[in-house]
C-alpha atoms as a PDB file:
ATOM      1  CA  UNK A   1       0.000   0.000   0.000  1.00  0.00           C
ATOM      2  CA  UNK A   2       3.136   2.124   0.640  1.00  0.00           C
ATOM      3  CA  UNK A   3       5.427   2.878  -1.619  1.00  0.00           C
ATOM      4  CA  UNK A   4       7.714   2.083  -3.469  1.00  0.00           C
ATOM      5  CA  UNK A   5       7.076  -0.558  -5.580  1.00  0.00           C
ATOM      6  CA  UNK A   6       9.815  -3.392  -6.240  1.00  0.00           C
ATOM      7  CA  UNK A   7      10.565  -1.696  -9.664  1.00  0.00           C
ATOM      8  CA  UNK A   8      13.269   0.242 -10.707  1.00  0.00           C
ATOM      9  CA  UNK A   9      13.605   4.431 -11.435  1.00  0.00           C
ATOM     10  CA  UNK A  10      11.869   4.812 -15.367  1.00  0.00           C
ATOM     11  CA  UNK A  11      11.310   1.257 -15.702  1.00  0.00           C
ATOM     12  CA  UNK A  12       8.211   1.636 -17.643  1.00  0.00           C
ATOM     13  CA  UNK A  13       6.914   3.202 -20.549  1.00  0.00           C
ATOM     14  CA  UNK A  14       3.441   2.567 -19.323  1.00  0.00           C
ATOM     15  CA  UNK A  15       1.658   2.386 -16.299  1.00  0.00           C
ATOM     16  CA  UNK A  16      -1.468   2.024 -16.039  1.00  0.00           C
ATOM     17  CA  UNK A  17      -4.321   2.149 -13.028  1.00  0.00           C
ATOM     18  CA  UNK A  18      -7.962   1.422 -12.559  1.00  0.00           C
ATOM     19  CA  UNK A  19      -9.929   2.700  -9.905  1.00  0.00           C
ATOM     20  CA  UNK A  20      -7.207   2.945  -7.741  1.00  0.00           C
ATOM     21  CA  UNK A  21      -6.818   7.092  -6.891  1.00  0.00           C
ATOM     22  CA  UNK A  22     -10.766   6.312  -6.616  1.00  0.00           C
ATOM     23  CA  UNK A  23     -10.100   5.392  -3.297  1.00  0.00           C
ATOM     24  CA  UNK A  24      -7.114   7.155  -1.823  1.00  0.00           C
ATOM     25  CA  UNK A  25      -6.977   9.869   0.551  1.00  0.00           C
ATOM     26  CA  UNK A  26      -5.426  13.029  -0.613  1.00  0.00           C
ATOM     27  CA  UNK A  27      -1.859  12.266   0.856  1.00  0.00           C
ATOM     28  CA  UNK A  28      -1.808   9.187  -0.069  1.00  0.00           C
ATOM     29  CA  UNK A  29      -2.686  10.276  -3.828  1.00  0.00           C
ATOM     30  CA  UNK A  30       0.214  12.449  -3.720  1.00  0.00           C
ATOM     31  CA  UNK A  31       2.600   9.695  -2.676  1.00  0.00           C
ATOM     32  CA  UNK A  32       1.328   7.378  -5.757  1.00  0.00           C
ATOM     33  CA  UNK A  33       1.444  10.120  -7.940  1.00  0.00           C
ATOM     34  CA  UNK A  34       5.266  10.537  -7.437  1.00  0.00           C
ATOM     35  CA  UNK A  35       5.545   6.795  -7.431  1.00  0.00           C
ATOM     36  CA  UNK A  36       4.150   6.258 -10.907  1.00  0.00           C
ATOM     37  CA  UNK A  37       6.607   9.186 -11.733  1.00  0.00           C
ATOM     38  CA  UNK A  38       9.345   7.258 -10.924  1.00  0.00           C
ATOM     39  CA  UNK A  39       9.191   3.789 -12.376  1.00  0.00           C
ATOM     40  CA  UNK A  40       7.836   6.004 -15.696  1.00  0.00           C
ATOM     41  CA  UNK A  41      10.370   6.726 -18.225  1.00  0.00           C
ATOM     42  CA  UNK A  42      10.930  10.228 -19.168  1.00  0.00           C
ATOM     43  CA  UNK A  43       8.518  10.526 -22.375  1.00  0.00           C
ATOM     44  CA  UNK A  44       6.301   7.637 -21.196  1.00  0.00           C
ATOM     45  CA  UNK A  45       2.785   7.759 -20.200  1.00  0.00           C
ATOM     46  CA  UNK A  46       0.492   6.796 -16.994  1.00  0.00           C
ATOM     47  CA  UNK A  47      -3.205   5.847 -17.287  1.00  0.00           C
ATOM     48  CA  UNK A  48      -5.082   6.726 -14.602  1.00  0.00           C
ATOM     49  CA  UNK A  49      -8.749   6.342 -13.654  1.00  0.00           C
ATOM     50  CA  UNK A  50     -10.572   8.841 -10.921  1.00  0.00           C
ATOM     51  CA  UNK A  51     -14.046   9.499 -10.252  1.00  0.00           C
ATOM     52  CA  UNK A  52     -15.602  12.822 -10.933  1.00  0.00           C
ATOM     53  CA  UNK A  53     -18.333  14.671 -11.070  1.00  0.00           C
ATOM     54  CA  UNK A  54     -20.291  11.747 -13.424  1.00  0.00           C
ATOM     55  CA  UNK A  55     -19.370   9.449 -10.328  1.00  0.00           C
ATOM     56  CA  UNK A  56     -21.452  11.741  -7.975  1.00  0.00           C
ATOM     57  CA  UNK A  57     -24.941  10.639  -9.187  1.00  0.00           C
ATOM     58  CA  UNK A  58     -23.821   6.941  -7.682  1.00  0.00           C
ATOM     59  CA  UNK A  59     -22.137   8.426  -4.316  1.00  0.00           C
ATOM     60  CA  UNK A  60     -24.143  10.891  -2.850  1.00  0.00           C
ATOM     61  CA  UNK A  61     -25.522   8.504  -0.651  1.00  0.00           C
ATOM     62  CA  UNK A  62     -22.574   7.071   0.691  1.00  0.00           C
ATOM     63  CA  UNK A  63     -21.653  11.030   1.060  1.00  0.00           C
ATOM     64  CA  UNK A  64     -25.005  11.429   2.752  1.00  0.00           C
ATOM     65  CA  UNK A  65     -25.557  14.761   1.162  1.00  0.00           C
ATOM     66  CA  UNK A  66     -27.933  15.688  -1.585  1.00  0.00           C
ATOM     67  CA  UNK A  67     -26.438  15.494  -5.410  1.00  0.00           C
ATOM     68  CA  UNK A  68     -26.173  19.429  -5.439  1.00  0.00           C
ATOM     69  CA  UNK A  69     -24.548  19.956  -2.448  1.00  0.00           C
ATOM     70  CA  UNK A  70     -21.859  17.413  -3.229  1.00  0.00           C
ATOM     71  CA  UNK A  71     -21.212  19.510  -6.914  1.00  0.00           C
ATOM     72  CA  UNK A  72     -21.531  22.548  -5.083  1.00  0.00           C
ATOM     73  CA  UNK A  73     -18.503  21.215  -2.983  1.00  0.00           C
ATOM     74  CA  UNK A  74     -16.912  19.985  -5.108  1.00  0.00           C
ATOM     75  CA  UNK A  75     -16.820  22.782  -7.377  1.00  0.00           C
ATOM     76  CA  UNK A  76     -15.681  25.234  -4.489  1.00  0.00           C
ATOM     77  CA  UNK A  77     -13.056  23.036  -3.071  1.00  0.00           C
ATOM     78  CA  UNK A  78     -11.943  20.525  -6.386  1.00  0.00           C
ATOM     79  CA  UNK A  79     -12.033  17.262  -4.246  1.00  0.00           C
ATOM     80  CA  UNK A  80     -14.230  15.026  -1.795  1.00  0.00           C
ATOM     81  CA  UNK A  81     -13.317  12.345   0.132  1.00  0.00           C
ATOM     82  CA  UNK A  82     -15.381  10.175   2.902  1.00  0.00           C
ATOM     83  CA  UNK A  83     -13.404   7.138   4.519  1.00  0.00           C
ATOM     84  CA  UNK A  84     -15.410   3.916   4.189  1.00  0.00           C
ATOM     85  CA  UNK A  85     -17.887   3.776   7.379  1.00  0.00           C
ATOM     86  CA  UNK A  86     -16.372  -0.033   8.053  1.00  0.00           C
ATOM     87  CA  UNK A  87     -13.103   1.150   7.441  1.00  0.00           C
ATOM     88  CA  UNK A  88     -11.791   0.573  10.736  1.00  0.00           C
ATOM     89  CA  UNK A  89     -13.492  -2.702  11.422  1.00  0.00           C
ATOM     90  CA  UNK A  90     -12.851  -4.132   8.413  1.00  0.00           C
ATOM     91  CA  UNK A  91      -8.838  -3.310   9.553  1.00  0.00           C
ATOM     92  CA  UNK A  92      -9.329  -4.890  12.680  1.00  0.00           C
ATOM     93  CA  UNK A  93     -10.315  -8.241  11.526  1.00  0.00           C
ATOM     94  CA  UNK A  94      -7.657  -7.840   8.706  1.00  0.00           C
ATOM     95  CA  UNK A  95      -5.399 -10.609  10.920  1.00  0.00           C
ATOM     96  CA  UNK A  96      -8.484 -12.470  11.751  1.00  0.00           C
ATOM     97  CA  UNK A  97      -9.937 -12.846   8.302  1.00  0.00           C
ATOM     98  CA  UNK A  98      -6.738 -12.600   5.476  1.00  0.00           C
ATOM     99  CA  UNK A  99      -8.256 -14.442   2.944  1.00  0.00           C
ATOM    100  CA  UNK A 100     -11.794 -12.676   2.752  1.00  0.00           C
ATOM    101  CA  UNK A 101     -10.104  -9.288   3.558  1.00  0.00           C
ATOM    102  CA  UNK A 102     -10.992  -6.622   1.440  1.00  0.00           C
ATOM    103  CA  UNK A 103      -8.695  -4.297   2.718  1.00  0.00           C
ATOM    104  CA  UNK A 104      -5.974  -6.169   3.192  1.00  0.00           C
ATOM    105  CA  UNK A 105      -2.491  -4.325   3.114  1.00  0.00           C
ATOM    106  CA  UNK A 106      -4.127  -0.903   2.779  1.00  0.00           C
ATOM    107  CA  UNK A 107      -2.527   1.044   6.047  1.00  0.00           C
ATOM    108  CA  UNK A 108      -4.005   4.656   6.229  1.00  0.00           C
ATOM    109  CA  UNK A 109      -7.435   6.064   5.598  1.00  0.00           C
ATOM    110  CA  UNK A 110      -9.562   4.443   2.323  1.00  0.00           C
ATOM    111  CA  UNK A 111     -12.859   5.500   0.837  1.00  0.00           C
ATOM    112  CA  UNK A 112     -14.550   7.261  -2.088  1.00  0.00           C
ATOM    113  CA  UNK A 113     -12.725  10.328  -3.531  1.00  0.00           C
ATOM    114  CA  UNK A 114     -13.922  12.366  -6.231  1.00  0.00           C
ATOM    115  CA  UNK A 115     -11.597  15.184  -7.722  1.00  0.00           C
ATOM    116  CA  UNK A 116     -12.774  17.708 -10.208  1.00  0.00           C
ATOM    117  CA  UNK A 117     -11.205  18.021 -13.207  1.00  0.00           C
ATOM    118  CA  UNK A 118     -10.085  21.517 -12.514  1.00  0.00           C
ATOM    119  CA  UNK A 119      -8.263  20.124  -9.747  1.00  0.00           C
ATOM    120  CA  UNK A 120      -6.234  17.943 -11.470  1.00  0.00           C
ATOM    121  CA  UNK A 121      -4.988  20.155 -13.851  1.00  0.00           C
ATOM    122  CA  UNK A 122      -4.059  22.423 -11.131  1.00  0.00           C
ATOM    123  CA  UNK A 123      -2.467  19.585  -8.908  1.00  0.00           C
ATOM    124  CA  UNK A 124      -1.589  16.867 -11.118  1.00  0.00           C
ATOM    125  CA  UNK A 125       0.536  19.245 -13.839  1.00  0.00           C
ATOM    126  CA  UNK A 126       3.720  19.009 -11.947  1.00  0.00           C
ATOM    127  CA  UNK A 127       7.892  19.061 -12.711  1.00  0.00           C
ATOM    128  CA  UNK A 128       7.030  15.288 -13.140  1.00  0.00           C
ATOM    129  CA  UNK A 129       4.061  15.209 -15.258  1.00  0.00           C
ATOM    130  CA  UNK A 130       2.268  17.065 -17.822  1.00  0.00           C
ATOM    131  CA  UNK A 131      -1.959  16.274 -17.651  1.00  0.00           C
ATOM    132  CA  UNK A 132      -2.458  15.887 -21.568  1.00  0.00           C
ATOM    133  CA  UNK A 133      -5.864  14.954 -21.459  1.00  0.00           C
ATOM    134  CA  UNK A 134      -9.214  13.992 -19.160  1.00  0.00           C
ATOM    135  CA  UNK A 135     -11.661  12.159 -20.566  1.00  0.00           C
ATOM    136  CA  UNK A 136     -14.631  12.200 -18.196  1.00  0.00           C
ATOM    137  CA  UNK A 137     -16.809   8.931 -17.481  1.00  0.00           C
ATOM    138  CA  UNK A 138     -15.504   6.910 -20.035  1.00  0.00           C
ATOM    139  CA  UNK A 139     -15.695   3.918 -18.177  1.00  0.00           C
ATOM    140  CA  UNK A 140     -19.001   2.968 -17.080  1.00  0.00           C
ATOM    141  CA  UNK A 141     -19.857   6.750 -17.035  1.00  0.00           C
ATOM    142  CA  UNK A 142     -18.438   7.293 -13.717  1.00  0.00           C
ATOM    143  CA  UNK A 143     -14.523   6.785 -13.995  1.00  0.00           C
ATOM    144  CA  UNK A 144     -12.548   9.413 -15.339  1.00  0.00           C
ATOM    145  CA  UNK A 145      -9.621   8.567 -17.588  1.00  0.00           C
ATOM    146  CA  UNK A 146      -6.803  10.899 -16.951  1.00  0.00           C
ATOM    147  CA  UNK A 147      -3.601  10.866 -18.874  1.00  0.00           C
ATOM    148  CA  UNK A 148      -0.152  11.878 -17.931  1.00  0.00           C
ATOM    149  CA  UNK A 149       2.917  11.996 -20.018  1.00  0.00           C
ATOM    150  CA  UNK A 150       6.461  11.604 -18.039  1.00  0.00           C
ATOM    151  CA  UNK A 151       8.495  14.781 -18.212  1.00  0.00           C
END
């Protein structure tokens, strides 16, 4: 859950993730993010999925706020994030329960996260990377496809 991986500095030409920064907190994102920056060769690319605002229709619940107040938020700030309610439970019986574990490994806080698109253009354009595109809900219209090429 930590890194770094096992893999070497620019290993890769590319990496690619699926619903992974889906459910990171926000430090933990920007640990990843400078991971996959790493074991990317200069020139190469990283594939990574997000939800966004499509994603909302599907979360307020779990949010427990109404659908406007969430793109209200999200709008204002660029990000949500709400831990999983069994979060800590389910990391209590991690040790009693390792096979059926759905958490296993994962150390700090884990949930939904939704990040605006404006917000990773802001955050995710970095020495490292440069955001060349977003394409929004292309899977299942609710992930967020966001590519970055390896400076």
């Amino acid at each position: 859950f930590t890194p770094p991986l096992r893999y070497a500095d620019g290993q890769f030409d590319m990496v690619y993730s699926v619903s992974t920064f889906s459910h990171l907190n926000m430090d933990d994102q920007v640990l990843w993010l400078n991971e996959m920056a790493r074991i990317t060769k200069p020139g190469g690319y990283c594939f990574l999925t997000t939800e966004g605002a499509f994603a909302l229709q599907w979360l307020h619940e779990a949010f427990g706020r109404s659908l406007t107040a969430l793109r209200e938020e999200l709008s204002e700030r660029g990000w949500l994030y709400k831990e999983y309610p069994d979060f800590e439970e389910n990391r209590a019986s991690d040790d009693i329960l390792k096979i059926t574990s759905v958490l296993r490994g994962i150390e700090r806080s884990y949930g939904h996260t939704v990040l605006s698109t404006d917000y990773i253009r802001e955050n995710w354009n970095t020495p490292e990377f440069e955001v060349t595109d977003i394409l929004e809900g292309l899977i299942d219209l609710r992930q967020d496809l966001i590519v970055l090429r390896r400076n």
